[in-house]
C-alpha atoms as a PDB file:
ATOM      1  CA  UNK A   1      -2.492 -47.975 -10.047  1.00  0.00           C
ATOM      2  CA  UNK A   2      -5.847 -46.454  -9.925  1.00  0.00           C
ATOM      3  CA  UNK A   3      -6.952 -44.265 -12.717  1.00  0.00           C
ATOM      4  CA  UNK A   4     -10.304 -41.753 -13.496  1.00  0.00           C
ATOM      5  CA  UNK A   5     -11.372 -41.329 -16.884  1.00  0.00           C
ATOM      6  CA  UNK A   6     -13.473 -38.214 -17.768  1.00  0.00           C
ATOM      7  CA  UNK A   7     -16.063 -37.855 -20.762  1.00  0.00           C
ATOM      8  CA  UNK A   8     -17.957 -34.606 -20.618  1.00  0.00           C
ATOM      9  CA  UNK A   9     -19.037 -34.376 -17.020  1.00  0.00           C
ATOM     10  CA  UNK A  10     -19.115 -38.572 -16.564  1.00  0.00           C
ATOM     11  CA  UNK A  11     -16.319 -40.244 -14.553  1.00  0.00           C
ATOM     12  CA  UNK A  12     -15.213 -43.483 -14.718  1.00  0.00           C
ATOM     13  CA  UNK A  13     -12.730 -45.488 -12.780  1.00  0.00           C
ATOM     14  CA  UNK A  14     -10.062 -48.171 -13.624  1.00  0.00           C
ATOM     15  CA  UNK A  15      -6.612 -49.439 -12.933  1.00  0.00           C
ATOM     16  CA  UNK A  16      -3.634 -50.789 -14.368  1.00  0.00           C
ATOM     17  CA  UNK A  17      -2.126 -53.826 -13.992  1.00  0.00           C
ATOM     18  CA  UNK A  18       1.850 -53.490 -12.806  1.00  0.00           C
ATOM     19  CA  UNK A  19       3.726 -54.631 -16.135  1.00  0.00           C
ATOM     20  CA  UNK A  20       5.837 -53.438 -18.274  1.00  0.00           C
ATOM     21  CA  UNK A  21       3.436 -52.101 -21.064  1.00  0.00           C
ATOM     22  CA  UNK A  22       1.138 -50.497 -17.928  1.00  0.00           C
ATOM     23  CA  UNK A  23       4.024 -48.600 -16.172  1.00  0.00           C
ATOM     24  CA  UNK A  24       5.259 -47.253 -20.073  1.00  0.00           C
ATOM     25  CA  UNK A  25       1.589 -46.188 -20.552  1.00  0.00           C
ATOM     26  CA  UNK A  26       0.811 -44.416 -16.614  1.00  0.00           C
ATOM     27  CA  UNK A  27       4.652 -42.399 -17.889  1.00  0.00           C
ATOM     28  CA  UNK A  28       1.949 -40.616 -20.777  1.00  0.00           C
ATOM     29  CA  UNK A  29      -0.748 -39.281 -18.167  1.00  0.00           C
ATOM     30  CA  UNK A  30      -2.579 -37.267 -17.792  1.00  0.00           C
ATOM     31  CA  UNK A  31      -3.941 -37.799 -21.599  1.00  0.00           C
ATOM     32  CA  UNK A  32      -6.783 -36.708 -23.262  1.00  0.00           C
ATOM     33  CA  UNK A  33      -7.661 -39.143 -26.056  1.00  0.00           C
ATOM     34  CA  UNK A  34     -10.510 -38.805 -28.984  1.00  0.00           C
ATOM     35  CA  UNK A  35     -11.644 -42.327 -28.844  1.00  0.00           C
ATOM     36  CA  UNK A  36     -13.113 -43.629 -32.085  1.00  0.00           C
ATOM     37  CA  UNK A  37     -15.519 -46.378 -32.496  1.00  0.00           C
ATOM     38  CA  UNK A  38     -14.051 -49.806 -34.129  1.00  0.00           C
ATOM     39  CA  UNK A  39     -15.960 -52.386 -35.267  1.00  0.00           C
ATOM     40  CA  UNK A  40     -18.666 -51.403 -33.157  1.00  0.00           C
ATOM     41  CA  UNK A  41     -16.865 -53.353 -29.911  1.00  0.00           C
ATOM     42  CA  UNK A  42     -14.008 -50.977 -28.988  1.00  0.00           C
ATOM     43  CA  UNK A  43     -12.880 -47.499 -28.610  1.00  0.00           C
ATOM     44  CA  UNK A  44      -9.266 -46.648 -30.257  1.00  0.00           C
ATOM     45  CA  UNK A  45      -6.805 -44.043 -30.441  1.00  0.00           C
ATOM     46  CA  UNK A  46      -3.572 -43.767 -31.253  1.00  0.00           C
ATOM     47  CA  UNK A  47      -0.825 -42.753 -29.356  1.00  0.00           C
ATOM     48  CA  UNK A  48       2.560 -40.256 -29.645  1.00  0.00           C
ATOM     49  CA  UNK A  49       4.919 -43.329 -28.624  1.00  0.00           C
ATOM     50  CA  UNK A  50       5.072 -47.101 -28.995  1.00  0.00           C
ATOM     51  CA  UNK A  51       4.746 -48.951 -25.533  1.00  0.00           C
ATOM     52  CA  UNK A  52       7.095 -51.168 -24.290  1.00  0.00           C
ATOM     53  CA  UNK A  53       5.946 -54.787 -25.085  1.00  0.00           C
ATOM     54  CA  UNK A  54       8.943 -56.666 -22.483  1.00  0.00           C
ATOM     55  CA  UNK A  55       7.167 -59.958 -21.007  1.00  0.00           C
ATOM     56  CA  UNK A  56       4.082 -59.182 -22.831  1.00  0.00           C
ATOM     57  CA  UNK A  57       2.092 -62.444 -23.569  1.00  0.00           C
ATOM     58  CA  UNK A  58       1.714 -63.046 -27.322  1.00  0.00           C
ATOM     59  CA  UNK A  59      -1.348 -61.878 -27.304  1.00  0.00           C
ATOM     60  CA  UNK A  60      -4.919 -61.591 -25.191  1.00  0.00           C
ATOM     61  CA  UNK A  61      -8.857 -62.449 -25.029  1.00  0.00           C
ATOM     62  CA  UNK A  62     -10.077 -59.004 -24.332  1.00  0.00           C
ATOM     63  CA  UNK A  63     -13.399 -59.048 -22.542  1.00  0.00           C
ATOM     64  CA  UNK A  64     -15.679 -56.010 -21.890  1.00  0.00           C
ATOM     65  CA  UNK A  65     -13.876 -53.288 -19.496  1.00  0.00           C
ATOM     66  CA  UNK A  66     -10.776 -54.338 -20.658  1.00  0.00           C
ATOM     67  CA  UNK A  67      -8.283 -51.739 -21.349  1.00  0.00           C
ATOM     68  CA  UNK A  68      -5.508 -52.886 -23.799  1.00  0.00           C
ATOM     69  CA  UNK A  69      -2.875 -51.660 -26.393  1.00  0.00           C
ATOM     70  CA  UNK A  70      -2.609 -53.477 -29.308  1.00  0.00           C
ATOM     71  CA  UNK A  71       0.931 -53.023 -30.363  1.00  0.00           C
ATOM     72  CA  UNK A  72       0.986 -53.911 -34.113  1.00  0.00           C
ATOM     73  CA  UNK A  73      -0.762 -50.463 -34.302  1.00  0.00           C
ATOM     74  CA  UNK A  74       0.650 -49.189 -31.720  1.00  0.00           C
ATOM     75  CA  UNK A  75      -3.039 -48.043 -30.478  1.00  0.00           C
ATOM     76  CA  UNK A  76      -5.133 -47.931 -26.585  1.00  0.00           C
ATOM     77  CA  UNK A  77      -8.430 -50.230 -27.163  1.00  0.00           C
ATOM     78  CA  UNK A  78     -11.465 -49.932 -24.851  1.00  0.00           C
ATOM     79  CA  UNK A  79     -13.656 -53.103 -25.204  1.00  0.00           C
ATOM     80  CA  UNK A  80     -17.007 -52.212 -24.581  1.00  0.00           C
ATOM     81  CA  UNK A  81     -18.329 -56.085 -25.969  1.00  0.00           C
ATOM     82  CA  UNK A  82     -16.481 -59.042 -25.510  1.00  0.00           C
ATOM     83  CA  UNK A  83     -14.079 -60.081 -28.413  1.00  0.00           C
ATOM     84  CA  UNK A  84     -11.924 -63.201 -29.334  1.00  0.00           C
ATOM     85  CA  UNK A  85      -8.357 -63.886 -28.730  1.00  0.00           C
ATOM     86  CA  UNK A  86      -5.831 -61.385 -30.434  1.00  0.00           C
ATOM     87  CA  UNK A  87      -2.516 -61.338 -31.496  1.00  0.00           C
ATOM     88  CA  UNK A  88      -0.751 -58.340 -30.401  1.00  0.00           C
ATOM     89  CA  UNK A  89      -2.983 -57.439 -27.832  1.00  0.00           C
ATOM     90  CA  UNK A  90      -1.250 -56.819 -24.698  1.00  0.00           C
ATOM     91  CA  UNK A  91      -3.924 -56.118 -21.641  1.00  0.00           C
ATOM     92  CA  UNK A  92      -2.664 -53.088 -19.666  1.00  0.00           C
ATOM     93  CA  UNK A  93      -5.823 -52.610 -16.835  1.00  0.00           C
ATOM     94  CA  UNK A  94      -9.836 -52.730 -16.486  1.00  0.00           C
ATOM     95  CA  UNK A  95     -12.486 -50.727 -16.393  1.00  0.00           C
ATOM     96  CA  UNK A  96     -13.809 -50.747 -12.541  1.00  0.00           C
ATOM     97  CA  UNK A  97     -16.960 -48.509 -12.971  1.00  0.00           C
ATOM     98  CA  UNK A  98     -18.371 -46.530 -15.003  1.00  0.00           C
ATOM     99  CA  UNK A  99     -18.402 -48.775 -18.607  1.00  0.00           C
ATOM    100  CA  UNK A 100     -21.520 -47.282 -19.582  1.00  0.00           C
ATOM    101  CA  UNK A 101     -19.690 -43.947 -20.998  1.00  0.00           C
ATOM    102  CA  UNK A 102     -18.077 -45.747 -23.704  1.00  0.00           C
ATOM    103  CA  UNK A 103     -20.645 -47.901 -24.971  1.00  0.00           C
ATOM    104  CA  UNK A 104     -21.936 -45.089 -26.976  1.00  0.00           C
ATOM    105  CA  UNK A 105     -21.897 -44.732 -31.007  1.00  0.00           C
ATOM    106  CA  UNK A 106     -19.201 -42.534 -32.255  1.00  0.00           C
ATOM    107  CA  UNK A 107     -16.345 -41.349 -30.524  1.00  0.00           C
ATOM    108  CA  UNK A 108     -15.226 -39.894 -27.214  1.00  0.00           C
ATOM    109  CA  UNK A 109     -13.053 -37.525 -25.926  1.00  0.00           C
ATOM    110  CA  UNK A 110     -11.589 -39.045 -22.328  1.00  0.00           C
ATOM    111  CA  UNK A 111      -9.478 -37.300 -20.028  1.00  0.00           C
ATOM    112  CA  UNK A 112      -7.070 -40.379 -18.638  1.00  0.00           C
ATOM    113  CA  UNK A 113      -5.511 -39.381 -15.413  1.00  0.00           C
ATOM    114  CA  UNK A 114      -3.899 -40.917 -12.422  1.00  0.00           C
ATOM    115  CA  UNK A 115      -6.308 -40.994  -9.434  1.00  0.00           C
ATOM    116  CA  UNK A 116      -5.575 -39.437  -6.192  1.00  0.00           C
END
């Protein structure tokens, strides 16, 4: 699935992988999310419902682009740098174009929506 993310008047494009956690996640858009900056290497917000986690590897190696939920929290991270291997981290899609409007101090607000 093929998705456009909108900060301010910036677009950027990415898709989801066809999983379980991906499919529970596309069920929430569109979403607008304030992104906050953690640990100066992602973007996370939190979200109104837990994600399925069925068949969801123990955990993941985020890179940058990577789109992920990391379920302990129950939380969307954005990696804008690349970051080591994570428990709970379940990789739902990637960041196509466009990565340049998160790698930004502070937070965001990003529209998430399904591309048409």
């Amino acid at each position: 699935m093929k998705l456009r993310l909108t900060i301010g008047e910036k677009t950027s494009s990415a898709i989801l992988y066809d999983t379980p956690s991906s499919r529970d996640f596309a069920s929430l858009l569109p979403l607008t999310l304030q992104l906050e900056d953690y640990a100066h290497t992602e973007k996370i917000a939190s979200l109104s419902k837990k994600l399925s986690t069925k068949d969801a590897p123990v955990g993941f190696n985020p890179s940058i682009g990577d789109l992920t939920y990391y379920a302990p929290w129950g939380n969307i991270a954005l990696f804008y740098k690349d970051f080591d291997y994570s428990k709970g981290l379940i990789s739902l899609g990637k960041i196509t174009s466009g990565m340049e409007n998160f790698a930004v101090k502070g937070s965001v607000t990003v529209k998430i929506e399904r591309e048409k």
